[in-house]
N, C-alpha and C. Protein backbone atom coordinates (compact mmCIF):
# COMPACT_ATOMS: atom_id res chain seq x y z
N UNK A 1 4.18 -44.42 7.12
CA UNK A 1 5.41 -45.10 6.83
C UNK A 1 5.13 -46.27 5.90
N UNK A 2 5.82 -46.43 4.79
CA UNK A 2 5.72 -47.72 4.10
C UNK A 2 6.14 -49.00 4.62
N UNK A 3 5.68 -49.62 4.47
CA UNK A 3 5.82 -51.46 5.31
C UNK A 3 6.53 -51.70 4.51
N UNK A 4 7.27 -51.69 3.07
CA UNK A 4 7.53 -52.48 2.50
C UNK A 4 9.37 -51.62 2.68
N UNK A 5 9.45 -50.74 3.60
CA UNK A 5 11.21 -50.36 3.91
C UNK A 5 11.29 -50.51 5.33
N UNK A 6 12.38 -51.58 6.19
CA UNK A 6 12.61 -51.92 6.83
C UNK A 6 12.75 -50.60 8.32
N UNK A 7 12.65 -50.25 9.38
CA UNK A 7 13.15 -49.61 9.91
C UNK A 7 14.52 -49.15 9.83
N UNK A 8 15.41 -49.89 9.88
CA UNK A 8 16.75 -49.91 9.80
C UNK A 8 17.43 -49.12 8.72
N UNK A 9 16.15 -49.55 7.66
CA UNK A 9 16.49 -49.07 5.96
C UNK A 9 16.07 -47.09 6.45
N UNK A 10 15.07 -46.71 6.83
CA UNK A 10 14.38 -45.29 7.53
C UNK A 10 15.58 -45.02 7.83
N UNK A 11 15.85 -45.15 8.91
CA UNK A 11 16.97 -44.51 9.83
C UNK A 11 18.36 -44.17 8.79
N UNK A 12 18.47 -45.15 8.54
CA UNK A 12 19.68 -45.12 7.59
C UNK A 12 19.08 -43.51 6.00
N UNK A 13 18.26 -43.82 5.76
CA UNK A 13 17.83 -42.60 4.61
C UNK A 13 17.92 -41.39 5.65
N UNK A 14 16.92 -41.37 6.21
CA UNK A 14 16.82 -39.74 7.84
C UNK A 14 18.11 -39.64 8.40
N UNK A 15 19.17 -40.35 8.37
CA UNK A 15 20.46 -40.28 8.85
C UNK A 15 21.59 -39.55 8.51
N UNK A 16 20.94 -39.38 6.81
CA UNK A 16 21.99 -39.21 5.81
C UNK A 16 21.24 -38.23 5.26
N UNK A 17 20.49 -37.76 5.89
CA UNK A 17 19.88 -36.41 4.90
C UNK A 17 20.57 -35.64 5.33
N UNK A 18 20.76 -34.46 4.24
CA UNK A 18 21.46 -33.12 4.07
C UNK A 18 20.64 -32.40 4.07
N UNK A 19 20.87 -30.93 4.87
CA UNK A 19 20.29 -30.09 4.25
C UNK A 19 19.24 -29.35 3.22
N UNK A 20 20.49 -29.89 2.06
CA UNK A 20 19.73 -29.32 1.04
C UNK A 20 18.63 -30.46 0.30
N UNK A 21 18.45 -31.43 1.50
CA UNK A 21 17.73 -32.24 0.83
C UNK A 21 16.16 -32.48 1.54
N UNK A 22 16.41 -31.22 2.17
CA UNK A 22 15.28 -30.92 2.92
C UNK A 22 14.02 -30.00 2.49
N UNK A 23 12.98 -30.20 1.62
CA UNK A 23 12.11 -28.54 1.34
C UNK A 23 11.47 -28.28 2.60
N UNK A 24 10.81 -26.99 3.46
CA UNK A 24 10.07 -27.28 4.30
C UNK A 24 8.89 -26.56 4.00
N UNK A 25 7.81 -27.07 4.09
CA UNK A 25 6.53 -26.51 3.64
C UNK A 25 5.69 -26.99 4.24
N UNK A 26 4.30 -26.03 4.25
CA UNK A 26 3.15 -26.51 5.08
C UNK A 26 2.65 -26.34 3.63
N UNK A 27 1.44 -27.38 3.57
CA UNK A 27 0.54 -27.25 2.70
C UNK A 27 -0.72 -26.41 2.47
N UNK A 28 -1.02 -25.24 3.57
CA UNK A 28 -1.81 -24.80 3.17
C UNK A 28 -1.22 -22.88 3.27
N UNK A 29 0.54 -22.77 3.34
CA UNK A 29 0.69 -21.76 2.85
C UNK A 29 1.23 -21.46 1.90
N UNK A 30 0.59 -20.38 0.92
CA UNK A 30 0.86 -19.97 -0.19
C UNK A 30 2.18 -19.66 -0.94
N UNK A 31 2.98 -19.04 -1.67
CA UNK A 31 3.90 -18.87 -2.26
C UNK A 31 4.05 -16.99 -2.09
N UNK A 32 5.33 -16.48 -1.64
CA UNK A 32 5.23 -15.94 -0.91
C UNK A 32 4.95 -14.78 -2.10
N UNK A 33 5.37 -14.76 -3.26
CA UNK A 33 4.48 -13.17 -4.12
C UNK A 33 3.06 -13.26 -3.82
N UNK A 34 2.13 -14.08 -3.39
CA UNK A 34 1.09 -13.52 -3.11
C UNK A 34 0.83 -12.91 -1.66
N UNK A 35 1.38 -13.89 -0.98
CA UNK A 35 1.15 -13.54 1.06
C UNK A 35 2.04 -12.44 0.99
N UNK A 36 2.99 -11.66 0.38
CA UNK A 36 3.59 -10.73 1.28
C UNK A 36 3.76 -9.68 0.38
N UNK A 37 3.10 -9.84 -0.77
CA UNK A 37 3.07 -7.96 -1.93
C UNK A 37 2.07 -7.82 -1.68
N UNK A 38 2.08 -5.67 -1.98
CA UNK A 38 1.05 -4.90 -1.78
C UNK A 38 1.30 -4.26 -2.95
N UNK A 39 0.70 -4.21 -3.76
CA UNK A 39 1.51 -2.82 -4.77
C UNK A 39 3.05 -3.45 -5.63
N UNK A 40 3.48 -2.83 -5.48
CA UNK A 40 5.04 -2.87 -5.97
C UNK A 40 5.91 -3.33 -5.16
N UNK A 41 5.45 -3.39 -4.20
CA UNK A 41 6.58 -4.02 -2.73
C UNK A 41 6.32 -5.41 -2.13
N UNK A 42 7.51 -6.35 -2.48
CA UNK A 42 7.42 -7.42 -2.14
C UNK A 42 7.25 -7.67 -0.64
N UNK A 43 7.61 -7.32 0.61
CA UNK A 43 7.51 -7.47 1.62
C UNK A 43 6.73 -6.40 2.60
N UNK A 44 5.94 -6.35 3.15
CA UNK A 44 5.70 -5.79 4.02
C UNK A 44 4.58 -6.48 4.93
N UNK A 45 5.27 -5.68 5.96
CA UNK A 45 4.78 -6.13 7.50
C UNK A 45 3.70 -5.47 8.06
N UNK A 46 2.91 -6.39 8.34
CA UNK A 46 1.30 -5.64 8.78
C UNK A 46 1.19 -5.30 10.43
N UNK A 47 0.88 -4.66 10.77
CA UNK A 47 0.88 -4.31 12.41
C UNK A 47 -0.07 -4.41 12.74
N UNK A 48 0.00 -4.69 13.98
CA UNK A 48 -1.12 -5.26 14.69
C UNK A 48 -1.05 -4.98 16.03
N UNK A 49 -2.45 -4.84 16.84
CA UNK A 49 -2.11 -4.56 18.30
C UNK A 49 -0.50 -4.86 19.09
N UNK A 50 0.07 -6.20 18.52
CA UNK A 50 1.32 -6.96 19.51
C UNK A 50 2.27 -6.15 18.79
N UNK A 51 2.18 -5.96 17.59
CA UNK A 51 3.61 -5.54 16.89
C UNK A 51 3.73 -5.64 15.67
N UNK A 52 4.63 -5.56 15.53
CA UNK A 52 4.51 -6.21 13.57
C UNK A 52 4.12 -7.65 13.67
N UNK A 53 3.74 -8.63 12.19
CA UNK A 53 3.43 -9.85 12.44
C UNK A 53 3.89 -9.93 10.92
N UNK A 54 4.67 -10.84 11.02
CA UNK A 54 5.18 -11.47 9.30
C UNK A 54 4.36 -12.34 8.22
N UNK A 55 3.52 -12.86 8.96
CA UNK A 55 2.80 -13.56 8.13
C UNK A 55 1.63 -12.61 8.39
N UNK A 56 1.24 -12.61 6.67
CA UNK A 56 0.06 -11.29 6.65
C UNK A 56 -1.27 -11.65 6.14
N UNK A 57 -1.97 -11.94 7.26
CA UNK A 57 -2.94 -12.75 7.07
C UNK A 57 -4.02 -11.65 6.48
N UNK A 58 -4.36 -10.61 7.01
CA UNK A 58 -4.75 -9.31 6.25
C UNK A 58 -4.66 -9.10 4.76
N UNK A 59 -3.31 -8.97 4.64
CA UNK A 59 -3.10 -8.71 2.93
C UNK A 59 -3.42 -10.01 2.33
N UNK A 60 -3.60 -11.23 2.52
CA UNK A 60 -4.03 -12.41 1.96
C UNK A 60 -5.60 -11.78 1.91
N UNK A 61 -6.38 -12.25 2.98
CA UNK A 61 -7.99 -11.75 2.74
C UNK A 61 -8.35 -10.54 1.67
N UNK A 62 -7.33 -9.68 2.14
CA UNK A 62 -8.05 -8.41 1.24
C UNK A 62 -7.64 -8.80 -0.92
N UNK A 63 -6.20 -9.54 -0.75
CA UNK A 63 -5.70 -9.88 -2.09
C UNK A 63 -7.30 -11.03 -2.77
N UNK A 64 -7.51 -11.74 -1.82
CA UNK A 64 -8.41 -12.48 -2.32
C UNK A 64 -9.91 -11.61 -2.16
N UNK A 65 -9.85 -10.64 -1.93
CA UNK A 65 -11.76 -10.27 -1.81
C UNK A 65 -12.47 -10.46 -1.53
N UNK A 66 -11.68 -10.58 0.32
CA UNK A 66 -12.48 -11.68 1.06
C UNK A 66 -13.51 -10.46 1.74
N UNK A 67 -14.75 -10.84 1.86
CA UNK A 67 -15.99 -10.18 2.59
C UNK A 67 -15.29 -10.05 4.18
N UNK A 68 -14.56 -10.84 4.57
CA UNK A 68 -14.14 -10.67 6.06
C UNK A 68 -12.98 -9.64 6.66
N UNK A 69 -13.07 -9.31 5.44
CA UNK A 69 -11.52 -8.58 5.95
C UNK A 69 -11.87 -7.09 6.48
N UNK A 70 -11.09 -7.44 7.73
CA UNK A 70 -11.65 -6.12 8.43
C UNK A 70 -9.94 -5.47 9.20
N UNK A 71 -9.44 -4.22 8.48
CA UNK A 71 -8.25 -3.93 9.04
C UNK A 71 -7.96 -3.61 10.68
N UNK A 72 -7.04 -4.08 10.65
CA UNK A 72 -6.76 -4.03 12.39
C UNK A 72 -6.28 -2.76 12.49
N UNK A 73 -6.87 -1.75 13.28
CA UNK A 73 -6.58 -0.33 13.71
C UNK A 73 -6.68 0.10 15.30
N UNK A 74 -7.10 -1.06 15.86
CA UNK A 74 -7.03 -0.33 17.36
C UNK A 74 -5.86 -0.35 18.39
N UNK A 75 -5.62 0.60 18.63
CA UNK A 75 -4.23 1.16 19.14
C UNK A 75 -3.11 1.25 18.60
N UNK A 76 -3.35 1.68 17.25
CA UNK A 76 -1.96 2.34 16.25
C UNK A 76 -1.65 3.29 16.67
N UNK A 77 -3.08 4.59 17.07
CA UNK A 77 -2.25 5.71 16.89
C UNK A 77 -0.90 5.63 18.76
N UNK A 78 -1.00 4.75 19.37
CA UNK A 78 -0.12 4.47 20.36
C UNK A 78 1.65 3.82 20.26
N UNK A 79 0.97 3.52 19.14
CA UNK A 79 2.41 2.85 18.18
C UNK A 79 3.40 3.83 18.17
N UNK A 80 4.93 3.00 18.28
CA UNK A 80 5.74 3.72 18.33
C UNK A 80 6.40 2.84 17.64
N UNK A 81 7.13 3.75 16.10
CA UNK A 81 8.15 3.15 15.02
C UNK A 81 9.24 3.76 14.94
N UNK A 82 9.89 3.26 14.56
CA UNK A 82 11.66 3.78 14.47
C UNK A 82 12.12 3.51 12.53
N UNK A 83 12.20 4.29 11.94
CA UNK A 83 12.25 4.50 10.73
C UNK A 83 14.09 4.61 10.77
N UNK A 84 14.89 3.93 9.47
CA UNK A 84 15.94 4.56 9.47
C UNK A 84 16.34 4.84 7.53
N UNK A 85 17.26 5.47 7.35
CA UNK A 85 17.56 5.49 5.93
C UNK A 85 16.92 6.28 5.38
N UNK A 86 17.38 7.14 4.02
CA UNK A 86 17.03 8.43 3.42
C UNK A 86 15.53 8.27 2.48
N UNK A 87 14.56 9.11 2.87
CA UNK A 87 13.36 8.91 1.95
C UNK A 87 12.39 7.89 2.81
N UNK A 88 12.39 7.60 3.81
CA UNK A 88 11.84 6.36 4.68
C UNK A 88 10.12 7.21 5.01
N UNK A 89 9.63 8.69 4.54
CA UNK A 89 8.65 9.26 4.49
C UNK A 89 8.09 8.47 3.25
N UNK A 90 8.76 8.79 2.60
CA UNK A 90 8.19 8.90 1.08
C UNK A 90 7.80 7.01 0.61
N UNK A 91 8.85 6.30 1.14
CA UNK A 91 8.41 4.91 1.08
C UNK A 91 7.59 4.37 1.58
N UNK A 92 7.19 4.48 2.64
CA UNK A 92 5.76 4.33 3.79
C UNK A 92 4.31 4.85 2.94
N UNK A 93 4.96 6.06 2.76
CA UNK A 93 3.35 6.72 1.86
C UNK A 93 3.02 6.03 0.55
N UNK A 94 4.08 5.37 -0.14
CA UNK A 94 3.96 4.50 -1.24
C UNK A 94 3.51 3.18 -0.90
N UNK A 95 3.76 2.75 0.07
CA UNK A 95 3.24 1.39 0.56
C UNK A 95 1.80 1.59 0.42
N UNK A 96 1.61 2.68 1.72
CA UNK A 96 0.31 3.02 2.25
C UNK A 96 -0.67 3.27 1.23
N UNK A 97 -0.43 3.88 -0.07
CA UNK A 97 -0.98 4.05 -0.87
C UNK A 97 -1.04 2.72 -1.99
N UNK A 98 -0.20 2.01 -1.78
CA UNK A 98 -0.68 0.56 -2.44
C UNK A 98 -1.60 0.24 -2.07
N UNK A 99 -1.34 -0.13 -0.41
CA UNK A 99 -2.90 -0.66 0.08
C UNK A 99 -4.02 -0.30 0.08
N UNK A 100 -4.00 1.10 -0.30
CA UNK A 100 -5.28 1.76 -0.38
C UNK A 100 -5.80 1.55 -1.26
N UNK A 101 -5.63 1.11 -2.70
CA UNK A 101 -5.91 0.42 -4.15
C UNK A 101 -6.59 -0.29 -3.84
């Protein structure tokens, strides 16, 4: 906090904030075309033992060429997905085949 704005003066600015006058960011995550494309597809969701997980800490390591990256595969084939909408084969195999690049 700066010493040189009164408390009173704080409250009064934090009081009157809007919305849009808010950014929210952590500083050590990225911008999301890199954390969440594979290929041609801006979003996708990486699975993992619990479930899907949105933040894709996977596709980050492997985008960067990281020596650590080791894909999470144990207990997929137990997985159970619910696909909806026409061609939802053919989009999966295009993903899948991004990542395989």
């Amino acid at each position: 906090m700066r010493d040189d704005i009164s408390e009173e003066k704080w409250m009064a600015i934090l009081q009157n904030l809007r919305e849009e006058d808010v950014e929210w960011r952590a500083p050590w995550l990225l911008p999301y075309e890199i954390l969440y494309r594979c290929g041609d597809f801006d979003w996708v969701p990486l699975l993992e033992i619990w479930g899907a997980i949105g933040y894709a800490l996977l596709l980050v390591l492997r985008q960067y060429r990281s020596r650590q990256f080791i894909p999470t595969t144990h207990g997929l084939a137990e997985c159970e997905f619910s696909y909806g909408g026409d061609g939802y084969k053919k989009k999966i195999r295009e993903m899948s085949n991004a990542w395989n690049q």
